[in-house]
Protein backbone atom coordinates (compact mmCIF):
# COMPACT_ATOMS: atom_id res chain seq x y z
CA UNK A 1 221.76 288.71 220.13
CA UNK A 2 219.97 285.17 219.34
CA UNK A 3 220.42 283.73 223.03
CA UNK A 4 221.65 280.04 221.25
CA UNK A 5 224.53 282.35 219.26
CA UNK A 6 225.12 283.93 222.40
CA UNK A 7 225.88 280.37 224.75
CA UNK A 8 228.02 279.16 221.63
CA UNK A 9 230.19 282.27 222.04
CA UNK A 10 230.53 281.77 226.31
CA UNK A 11 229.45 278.16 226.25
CA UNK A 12 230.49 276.06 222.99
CA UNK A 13 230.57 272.27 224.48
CA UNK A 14 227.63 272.20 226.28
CA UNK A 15 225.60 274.73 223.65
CA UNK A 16 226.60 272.34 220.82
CA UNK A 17 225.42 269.35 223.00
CA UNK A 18 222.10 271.28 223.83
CA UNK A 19 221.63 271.25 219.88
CA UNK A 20 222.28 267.92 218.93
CA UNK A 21 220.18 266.67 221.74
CA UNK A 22 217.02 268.81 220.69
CA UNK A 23 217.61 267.84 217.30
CA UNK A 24 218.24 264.51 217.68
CA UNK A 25 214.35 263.46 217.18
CA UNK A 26 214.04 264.64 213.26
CA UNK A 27 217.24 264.34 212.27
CA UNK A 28 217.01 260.34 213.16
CA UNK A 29 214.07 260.12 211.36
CA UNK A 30 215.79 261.68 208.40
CA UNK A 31 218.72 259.49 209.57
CA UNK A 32 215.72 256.37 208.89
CA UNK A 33 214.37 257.68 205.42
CA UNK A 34 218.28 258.13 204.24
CA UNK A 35 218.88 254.45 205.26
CA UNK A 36 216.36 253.05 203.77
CA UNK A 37 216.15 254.97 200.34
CA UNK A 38 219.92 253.74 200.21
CA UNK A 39 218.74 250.07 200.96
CA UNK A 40 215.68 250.16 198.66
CA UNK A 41 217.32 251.92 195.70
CA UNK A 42 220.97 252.32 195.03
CA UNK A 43 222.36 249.22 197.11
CA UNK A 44 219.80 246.63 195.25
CA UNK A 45 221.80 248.35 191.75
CA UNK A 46 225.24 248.31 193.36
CA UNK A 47 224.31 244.47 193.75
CA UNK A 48 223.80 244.30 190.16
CA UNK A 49 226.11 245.91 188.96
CA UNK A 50 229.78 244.11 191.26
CA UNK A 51 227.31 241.17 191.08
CA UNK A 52 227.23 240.96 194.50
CA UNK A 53 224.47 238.07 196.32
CA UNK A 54 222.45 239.95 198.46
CA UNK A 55 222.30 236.71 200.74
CA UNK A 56 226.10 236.87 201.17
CA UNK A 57 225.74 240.41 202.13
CA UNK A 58 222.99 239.71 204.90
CA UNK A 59 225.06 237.06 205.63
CA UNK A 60 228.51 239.11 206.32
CA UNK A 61 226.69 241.81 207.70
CA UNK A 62 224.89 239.65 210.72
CA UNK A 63 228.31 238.10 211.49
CA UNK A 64 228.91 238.58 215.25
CA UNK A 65 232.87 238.62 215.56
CA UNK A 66 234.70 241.10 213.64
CA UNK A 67 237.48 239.03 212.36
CA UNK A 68 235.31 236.55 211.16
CA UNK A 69 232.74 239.12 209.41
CA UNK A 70 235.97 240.91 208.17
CA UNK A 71 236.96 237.62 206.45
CA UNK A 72 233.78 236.95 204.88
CA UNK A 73 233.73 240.60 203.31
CA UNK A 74 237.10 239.53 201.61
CA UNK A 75 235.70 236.40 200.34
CA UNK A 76 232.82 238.52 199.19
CA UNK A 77 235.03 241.21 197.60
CA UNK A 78 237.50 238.47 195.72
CA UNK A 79 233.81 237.19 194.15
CA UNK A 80 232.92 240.89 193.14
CA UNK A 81 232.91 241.88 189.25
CA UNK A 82 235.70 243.98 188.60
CA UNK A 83 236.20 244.46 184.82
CA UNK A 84 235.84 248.19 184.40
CA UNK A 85 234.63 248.30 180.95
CA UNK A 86 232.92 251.81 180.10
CA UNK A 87 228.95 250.40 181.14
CA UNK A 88 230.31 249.16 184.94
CA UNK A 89 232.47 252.64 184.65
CA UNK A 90 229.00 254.41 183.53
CA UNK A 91 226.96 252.61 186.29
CA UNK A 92 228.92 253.13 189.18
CA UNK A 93 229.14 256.89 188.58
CA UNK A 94 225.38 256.91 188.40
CA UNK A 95 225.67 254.82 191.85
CA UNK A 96 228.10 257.25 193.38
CA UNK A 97 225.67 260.09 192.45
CA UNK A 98 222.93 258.12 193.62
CA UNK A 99 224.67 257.91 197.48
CA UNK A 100 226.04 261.93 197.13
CA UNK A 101 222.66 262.95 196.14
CA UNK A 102 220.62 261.12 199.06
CA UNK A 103 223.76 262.16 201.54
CA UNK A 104 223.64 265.64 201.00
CA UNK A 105 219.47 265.91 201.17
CA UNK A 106 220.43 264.22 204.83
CA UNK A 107 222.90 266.65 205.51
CA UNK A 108 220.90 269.52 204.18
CA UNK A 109 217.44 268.44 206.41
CA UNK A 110 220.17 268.47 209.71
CA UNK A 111 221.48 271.69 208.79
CA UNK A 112 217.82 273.36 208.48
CA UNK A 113 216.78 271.37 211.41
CA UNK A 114 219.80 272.92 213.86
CA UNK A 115 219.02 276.67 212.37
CA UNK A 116 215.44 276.13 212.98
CA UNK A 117 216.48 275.36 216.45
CA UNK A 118 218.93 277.86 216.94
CA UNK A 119 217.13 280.63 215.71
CA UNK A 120 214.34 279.35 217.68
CA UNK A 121 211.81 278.98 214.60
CA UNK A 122 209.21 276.32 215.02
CA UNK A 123 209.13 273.51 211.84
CA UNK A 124 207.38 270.43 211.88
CA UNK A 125 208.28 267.20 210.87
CA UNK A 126 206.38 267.54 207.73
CA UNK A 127 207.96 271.25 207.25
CA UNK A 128 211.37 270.17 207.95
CA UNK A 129 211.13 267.30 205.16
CA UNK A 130 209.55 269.80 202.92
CA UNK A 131 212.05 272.21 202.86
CA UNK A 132 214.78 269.96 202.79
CA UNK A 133 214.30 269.96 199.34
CA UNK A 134 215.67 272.55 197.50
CA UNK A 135 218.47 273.35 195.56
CA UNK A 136 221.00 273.79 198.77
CA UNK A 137 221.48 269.52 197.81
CA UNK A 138 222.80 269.80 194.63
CA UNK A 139 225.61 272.77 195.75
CA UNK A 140 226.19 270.31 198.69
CA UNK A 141 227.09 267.71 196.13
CA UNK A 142 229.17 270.25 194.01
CA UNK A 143 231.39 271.27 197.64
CA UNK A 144 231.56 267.50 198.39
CA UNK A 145 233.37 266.51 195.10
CA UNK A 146 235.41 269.73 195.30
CA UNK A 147 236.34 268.90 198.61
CA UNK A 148 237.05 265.49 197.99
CA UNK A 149 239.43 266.77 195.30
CA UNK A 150 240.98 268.97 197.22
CA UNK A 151 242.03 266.14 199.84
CA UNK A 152 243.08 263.14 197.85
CA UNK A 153 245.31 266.14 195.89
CA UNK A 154 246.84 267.02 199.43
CA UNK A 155 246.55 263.07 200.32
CA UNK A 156 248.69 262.55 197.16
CA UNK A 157 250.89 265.26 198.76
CA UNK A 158 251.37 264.23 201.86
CA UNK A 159 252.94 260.30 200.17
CA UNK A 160 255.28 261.71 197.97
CA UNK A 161 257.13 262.98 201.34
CA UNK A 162 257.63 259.03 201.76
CA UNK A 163 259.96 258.72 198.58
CA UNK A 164 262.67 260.62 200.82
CA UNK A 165 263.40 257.61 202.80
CA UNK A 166 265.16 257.17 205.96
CA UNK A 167 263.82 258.96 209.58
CA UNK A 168 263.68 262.14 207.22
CA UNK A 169 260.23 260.58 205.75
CA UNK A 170 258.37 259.88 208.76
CA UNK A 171 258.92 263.15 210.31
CA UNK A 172 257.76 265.02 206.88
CA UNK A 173 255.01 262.35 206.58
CA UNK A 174 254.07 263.48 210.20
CA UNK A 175 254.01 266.84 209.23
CA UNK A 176 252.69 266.62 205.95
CA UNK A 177 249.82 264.92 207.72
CA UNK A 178 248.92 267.88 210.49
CA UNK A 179 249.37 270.51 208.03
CA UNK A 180 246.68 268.70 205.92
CA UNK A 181 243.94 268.09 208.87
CA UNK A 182 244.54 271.59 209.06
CA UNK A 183 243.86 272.59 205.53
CA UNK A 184 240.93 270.48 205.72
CA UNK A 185 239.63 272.29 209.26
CA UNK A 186 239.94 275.49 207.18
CA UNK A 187 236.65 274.19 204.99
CA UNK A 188 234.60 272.63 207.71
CA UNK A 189 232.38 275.75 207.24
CA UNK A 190 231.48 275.31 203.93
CA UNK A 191 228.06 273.12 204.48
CA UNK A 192 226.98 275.18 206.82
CA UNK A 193 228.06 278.09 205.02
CA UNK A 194 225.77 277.20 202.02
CA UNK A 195 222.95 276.33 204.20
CA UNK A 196 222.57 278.87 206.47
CA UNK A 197 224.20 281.22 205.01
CA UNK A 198 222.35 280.40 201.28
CA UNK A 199 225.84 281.28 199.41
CA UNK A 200 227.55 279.65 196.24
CA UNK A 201 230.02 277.05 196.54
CA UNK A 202 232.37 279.45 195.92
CA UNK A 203 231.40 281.86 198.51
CA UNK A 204 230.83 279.38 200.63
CA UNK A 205 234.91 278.20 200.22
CA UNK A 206 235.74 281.59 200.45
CA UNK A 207 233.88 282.03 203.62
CA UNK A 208 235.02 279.15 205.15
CA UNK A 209 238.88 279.78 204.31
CA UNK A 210 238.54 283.52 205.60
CA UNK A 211 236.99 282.20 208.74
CA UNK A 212 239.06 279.37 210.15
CA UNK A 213 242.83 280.72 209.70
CA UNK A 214 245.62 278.31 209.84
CA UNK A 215 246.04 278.74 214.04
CA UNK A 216 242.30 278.17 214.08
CA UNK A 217 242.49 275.77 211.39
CA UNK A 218 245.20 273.87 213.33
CA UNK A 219 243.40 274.26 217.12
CA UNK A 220 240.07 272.65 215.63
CA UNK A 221 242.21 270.30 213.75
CA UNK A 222 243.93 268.55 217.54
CA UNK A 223 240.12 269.03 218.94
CA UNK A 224 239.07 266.34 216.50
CA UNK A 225 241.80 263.96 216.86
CA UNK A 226 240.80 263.72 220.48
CA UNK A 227 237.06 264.04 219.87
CA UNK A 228 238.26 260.83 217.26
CA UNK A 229 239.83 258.89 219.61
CA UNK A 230 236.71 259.05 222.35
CA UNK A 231 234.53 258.26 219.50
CA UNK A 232 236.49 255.66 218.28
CA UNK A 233 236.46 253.98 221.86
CA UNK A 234 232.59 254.13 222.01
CA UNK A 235 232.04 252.69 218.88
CA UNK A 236 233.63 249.85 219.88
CA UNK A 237 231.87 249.55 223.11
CA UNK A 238 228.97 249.93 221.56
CA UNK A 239 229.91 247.31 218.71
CA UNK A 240 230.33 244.91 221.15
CA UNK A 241 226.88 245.59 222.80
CA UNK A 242 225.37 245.37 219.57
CA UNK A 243 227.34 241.90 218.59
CA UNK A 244 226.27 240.30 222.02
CA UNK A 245 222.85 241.38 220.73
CA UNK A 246 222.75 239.91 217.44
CA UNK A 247 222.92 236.67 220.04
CA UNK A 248 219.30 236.51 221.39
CA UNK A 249 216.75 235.72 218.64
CA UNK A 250 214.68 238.08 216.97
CA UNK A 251 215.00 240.27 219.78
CA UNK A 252 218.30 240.78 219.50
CA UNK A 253 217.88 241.65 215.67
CA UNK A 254 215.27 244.40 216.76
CA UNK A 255 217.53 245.77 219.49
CA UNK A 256 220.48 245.36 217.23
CA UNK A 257 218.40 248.21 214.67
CA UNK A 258 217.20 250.59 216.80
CA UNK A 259 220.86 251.11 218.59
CA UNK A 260 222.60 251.38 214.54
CA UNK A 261 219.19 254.17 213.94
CA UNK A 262 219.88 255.73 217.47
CA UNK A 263 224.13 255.39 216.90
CA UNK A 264 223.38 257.15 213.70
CA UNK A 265 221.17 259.74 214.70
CA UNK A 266 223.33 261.32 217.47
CA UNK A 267 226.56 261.08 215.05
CA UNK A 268 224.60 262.93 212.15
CA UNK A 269 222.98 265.34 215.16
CA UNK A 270 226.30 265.89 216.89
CA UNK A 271 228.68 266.50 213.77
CA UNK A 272 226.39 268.58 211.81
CA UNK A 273 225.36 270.37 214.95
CA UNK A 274 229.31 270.73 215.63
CA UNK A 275 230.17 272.65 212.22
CA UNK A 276 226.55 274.64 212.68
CA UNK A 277 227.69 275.38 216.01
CA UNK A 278 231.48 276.38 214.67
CA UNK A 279 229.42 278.73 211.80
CA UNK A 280 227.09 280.71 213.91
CA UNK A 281 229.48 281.22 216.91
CA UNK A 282 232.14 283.50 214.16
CA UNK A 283 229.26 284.54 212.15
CA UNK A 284 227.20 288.09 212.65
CA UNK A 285 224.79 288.41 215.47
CA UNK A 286 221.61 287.40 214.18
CA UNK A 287 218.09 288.00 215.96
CA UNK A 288 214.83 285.45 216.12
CA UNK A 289 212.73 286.12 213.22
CA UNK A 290 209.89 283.95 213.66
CA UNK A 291 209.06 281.02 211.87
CA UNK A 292 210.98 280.11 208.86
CA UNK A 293 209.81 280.80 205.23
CA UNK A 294 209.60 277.96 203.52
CA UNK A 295 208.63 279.82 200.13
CA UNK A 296 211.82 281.02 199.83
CA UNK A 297 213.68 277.70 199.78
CA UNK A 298 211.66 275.23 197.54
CA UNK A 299 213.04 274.61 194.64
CA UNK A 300 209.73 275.53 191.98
């Protein structure tokens, strides 16, 4: 059995740590080239189109203290456009496409870049980029919307429980709500499933559904709220470095970029290698096949 395989089977924490770690290096570049195709291309046209001023933006964004920034992002949003006639309708779908189609080419480059590591196949950074390009992005996009469907649908759900009233409603509101993280635990393997397992959407659903059953579902499901609440507590410890560091002149700026880049590295290397992790540990032994073919993957 693949030795990585084998420690996420007797070892999951500190095996999926070990991945996101030796990953961390490409997929924060690809974390860099994401960022900046976003910032370059689709947020200049999002400007456009919700006539947004990109100095008010800059402006918000390099606010220090939250409750101030949060209150110039409402001043900001009341100035927005927001007459949805069929072009601004048009436009932000192409937008929204725009972000889903850049977001999944991220997500598929981490993917490859945890297999290659896990099935201890040697890619460079050139490789990596290369291959990251196929048509695994546009099913990516296809699961995304599906899955998005699928939990507004049991979002929707979950509120009607509300129209009960009285003590009754929380408690089914309550419920409602763990029964749906664990519907939505019971896809988590659906990326990964069409990455490295190179199946349809469908298949991939299927797969994913079959694999994490509803105690499974429901044990991953508590995992993340705690794994949530550490996070949550980080981020905020880390926001406030990065506010005191938005202090020192252009320094601070500089510092104040490479911690988001670094911040957004490990959280794309650590999720994706979670899932990956989750995927190969209840898939089939697999065996180290040398290096990977990237022939096979390339869209032509």
């Amino acid at each position: 059995m693949n030795p990585v395989q084998s420690r996420l089977r007797s070892e999951p924490f500190s095996t999926v740590f070990e991945i996101a770690a030796r990953t961390f290096k490409p997929i924060t570049i690809g974390y860099l080239l994401y960022t900046l195709v976003s910032l370059i291309f689709i947020l200049p046209l999002l400007f456009i189109v919700m006539d947004i001023d990109p100095a008010v933006y800059m402006d918000m964004v390099s606010i220090s203290d939250p409750i101030q920034r949060q209150q110039a992002a409402q001043e900001m949003i009341s100035g927005m456009n927001m007459e949805f006639d069929p072009m601004m309708i048009l436009s932000m779908m192409v937008i929204v496409c725009g972000f889903l189609l850049v977001g999944s080419w991220f997500y598929n480059l981490c993917f490859i870049a945890i297999e290659a590591y896990i099935r201890d196949r040697s890619l460079s950074l050139g490789e990596l980029i290369k291959k990251s390009f196929n048509a695994n992005v546009f099913w990516l996009v296809l699961a995304s919307l599906l899955i998005s469907l699928i939990g507004f649908s049991a979002s929707i759900l979950v509120s009607l429980f509300s129209a009960v009233g009285g003590g009754t409603a929380v408690l089914l509101v309550l419920v409602g709500f763990v029964l749906m993280g664990g519907l939505m635990m019971r896809l988590m393997l659906v990326f990964p499933a069409i990455v490295h397992g190179n199946m349809s959407v469908g298949s991939a659903i299927a797969h994913s559904w079959k694999t994490i059953h509803f105690a499974r579902g429901m044990k991953y499901f508590g995992v993340s709220i705690l794994v949530f609440i550490s996070l949550v507590v980080l981020l905020f410890v880390l926001g406030m470095i990065q506010a005191a560091m938005m202090m020192i002149p252009v320094v601070g700026v500089v510092l104040y970029i490479l911690l988001s880049l670094a911040m957004g590295g490990f959280m794309s290397a650590w999720t994706t290698a979670v899932v990956s992790g989750i995927y190969f540990r209840h898939s089939d032994s697999i065996e180290d096949t040398g290096r990977m073919d990237l022939e096979d993957h390339l869209i032509a």
